[in-house]
Protein backbone atom coordinates (compact mmCIF):
# COMPACT_ATOMS: atom_id res chain seq x y z
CA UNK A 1 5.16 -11.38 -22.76
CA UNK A 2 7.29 -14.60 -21.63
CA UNK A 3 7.67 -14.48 -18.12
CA UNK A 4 10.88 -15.77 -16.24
CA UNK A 5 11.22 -19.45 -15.61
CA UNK A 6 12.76 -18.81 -12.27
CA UNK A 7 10.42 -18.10 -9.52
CA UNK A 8 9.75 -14.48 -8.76
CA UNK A 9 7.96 -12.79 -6.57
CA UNK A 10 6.49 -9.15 -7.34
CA UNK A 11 5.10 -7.52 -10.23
CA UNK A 12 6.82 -7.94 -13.74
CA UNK A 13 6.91 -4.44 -15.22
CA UNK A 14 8.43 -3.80 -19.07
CA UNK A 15 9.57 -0.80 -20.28
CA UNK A 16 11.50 0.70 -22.95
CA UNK A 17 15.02 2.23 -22.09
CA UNK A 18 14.22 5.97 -21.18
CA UNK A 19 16.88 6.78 -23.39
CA UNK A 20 20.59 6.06 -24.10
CA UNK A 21 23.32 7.61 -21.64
CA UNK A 22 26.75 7.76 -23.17
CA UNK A 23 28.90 8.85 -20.56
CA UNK A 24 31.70 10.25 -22.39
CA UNK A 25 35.35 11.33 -21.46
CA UNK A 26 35.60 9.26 -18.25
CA UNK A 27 39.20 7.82 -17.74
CA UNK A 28 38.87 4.45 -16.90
CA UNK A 29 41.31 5.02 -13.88
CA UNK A 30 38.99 7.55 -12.16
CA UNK A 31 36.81 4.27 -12.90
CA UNK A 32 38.53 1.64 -10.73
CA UNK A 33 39.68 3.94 -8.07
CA UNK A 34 36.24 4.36 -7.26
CA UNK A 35 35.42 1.12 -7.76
CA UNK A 36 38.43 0.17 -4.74
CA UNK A 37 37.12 3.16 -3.15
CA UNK A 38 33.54 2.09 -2.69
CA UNK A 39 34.89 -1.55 -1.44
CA UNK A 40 38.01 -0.43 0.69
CA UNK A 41 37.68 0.99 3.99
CA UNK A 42 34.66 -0.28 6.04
CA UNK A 43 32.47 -3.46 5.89
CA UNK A 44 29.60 -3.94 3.58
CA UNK A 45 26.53 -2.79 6.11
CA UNK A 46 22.73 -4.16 6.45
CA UNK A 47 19.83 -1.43 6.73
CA UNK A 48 17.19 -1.76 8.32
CA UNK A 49 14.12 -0.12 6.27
CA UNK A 50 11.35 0.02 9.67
CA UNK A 51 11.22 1.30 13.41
CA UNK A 52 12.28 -0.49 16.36
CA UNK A 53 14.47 -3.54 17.12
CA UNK A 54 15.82 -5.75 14.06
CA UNK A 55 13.26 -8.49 14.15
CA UNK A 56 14.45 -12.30 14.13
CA UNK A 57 15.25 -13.65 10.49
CA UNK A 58 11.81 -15.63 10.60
CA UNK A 59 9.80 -12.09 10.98
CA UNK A 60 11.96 -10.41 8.38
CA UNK A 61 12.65 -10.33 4.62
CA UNK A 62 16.02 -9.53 2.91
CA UNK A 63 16.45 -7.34 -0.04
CA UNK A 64 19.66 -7.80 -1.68
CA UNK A 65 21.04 -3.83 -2.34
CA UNK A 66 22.12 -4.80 -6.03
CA UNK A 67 22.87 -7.72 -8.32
CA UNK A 68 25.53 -8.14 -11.12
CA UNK A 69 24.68 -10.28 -13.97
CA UNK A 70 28.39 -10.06 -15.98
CA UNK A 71 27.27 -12.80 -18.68
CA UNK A 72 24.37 -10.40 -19.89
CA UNK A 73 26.58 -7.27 -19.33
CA UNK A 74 23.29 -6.02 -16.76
CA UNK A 75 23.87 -4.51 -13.66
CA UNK A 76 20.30 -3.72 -11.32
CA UNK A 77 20.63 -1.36 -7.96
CA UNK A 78 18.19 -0.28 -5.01
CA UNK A 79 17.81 3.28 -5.29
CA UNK A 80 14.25 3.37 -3.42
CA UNK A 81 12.02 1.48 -1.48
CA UNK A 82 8.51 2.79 -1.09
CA UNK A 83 9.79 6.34 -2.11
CA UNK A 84 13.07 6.27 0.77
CA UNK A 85 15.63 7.21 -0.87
CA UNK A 86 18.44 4.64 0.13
CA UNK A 87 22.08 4.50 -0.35
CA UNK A 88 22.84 0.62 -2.50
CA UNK A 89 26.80 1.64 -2.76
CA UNK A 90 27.92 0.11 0.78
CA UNK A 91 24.41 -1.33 1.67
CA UNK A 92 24.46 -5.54 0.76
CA UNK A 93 21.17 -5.78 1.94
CA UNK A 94 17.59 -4.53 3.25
CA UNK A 95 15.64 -5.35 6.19
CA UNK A 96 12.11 -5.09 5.30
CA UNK A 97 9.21 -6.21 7.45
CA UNK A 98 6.61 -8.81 5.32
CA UNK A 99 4.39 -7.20 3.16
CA UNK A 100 4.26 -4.72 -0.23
CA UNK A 101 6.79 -2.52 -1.16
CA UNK A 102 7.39 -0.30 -4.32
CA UNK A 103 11.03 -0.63 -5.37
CA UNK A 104 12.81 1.97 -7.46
CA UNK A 105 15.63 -0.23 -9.36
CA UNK A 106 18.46 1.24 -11.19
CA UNK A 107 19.22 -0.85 -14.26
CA UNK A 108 22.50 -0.41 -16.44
CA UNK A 109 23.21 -2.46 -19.35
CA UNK A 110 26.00 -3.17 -21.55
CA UNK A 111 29.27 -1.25 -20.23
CA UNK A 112 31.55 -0.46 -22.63
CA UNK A 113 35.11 0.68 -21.05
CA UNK A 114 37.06 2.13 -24.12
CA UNK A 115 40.40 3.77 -24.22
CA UNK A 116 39.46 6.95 -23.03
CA UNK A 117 36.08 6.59 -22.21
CA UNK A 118 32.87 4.51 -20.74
CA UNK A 119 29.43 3.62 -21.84
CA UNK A 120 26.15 1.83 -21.10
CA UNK A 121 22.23 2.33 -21.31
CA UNK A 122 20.39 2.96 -18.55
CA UNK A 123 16.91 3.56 -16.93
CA UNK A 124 15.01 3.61 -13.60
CA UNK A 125 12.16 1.21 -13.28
CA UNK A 126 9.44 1.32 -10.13
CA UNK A 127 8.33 -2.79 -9.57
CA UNK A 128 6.67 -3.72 -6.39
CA UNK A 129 7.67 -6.40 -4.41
CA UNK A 130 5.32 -9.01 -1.88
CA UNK A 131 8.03 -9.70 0.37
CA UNK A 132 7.15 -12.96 2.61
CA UNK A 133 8.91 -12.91 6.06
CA UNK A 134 12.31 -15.25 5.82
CA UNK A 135 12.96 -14.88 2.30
CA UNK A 136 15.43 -13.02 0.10
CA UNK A 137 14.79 -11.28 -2.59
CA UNK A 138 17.55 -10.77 -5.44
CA UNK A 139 16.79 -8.00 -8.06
CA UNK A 140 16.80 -9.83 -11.65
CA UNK A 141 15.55 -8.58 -14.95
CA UNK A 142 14.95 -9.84 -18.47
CA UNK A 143 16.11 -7.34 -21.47
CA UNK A 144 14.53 -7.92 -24.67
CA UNK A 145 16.54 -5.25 -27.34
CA UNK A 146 14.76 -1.95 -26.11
CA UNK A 147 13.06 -3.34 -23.75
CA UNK A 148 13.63 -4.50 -19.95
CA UNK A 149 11.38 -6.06 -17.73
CA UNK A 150 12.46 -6.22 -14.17
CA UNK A 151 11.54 -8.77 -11.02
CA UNK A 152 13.33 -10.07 -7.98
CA UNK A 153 14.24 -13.43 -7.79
CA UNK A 154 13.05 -15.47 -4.43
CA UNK A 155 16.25 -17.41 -3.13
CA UNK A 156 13.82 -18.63 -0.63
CA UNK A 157 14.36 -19.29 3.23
CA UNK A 158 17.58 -19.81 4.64
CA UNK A 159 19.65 -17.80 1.72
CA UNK A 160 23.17 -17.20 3.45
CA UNK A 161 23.57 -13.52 3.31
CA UNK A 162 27.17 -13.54 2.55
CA UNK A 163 26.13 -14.91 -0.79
CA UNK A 164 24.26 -11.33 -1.62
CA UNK A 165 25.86 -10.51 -4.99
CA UNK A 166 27.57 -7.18 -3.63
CA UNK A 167 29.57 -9.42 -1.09
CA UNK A 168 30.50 -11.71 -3.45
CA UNK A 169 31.86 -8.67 -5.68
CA UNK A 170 33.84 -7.43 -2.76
CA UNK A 171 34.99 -10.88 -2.29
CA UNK A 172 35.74 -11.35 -5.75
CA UNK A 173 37.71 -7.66 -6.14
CA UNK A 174 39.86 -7.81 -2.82
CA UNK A 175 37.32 -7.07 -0.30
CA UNK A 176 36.41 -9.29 2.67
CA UNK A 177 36.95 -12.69 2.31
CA UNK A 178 33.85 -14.28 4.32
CA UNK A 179 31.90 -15.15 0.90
CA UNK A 180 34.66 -17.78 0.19
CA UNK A 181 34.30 -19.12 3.32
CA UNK A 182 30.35 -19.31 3.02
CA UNK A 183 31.10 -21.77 0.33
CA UNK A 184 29.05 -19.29 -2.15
């Protein structure tokens, strides 16, 4: 196995896609309108995954919720960290204190939207993930035919948050405009 040439931090799992989900008969209307649905109404939040006050950015680690990868067609969510179920649709990012975490990532792959209906493959990979205090972590993943191997990117210290790829999607479909002015 060829690992990334980007750094990454965590372990670098493969697997095969559990199997093929064809998600038939789905207008592609009902589609967008939850697509503006999930981005309209109230800003993007942060959640904070352990007890107390949020801790400065230097005692912290950021988990981006989600990344979108359009070239490849490969979209990677959140759905889990360290067996909390958490909620990736209007979350950009995690608060996580510095250690080991197990990650459940959602990964979808090659969205089709036809007249009448939409598909993709998908499948639910468990990675861990060292998380060092002041860095961001950005889900990534490397998909090989069958098979997917998944990692997070380190964007390192001092990542501006409003780069987090589910702010720049909201910036990019009509959400908030503070990514532009991040200069992402």
């Amino acid at each position: 196995m060829r690992l990334p040439d980007k750094a990454f931090h965590g372990s670098l799992i493969e697997q095969e896609w559990r199997k093929l989900k064809v998600k038939g008969n789905f207008p592609r209307s009902l589609f967008w309108c939850f697509c503006l649905a999930a981005l309209s109404g109230c800003g993007l939040a942060t959640t904070k995954m352990y007890e107390g006050p949020e801790k400065p950015a230097v005692e912290q680690a950021v988990v981006s919720s989600m990344a979108i990868y359009q070239e490849r067609s490969l979209r990677l969510w959140v759905v889990a960290i360290s067996g909390k179920v958490v909620d990736g649709t209007r979350t950009a990012e995690f608060l996580v204190l510095p250690g080991q975490y197990r990650m459940t990532l959602k990964i979808e792959k090659d969205l089709t939207l036809g007249p009448a209906r939409i598909d993709w493959k998908e499948t639910e990979i468990l990675v861990s993930l060292d998380a060092v205090a002041g860095h961001t972590y950005i889900p990534n993943a490397r998909v090989d035919g069958r098979s997917v191997a998944v990692y997070f990117d380190d964007a390192g210290v001092g990542f501006n948050r409003e780069c987090l790829p589910l702010r720049r999607f909201a910036v990019a479909y009509g959400g908030s405009a503070d990514g532009r002015k991040a200069g992402c």
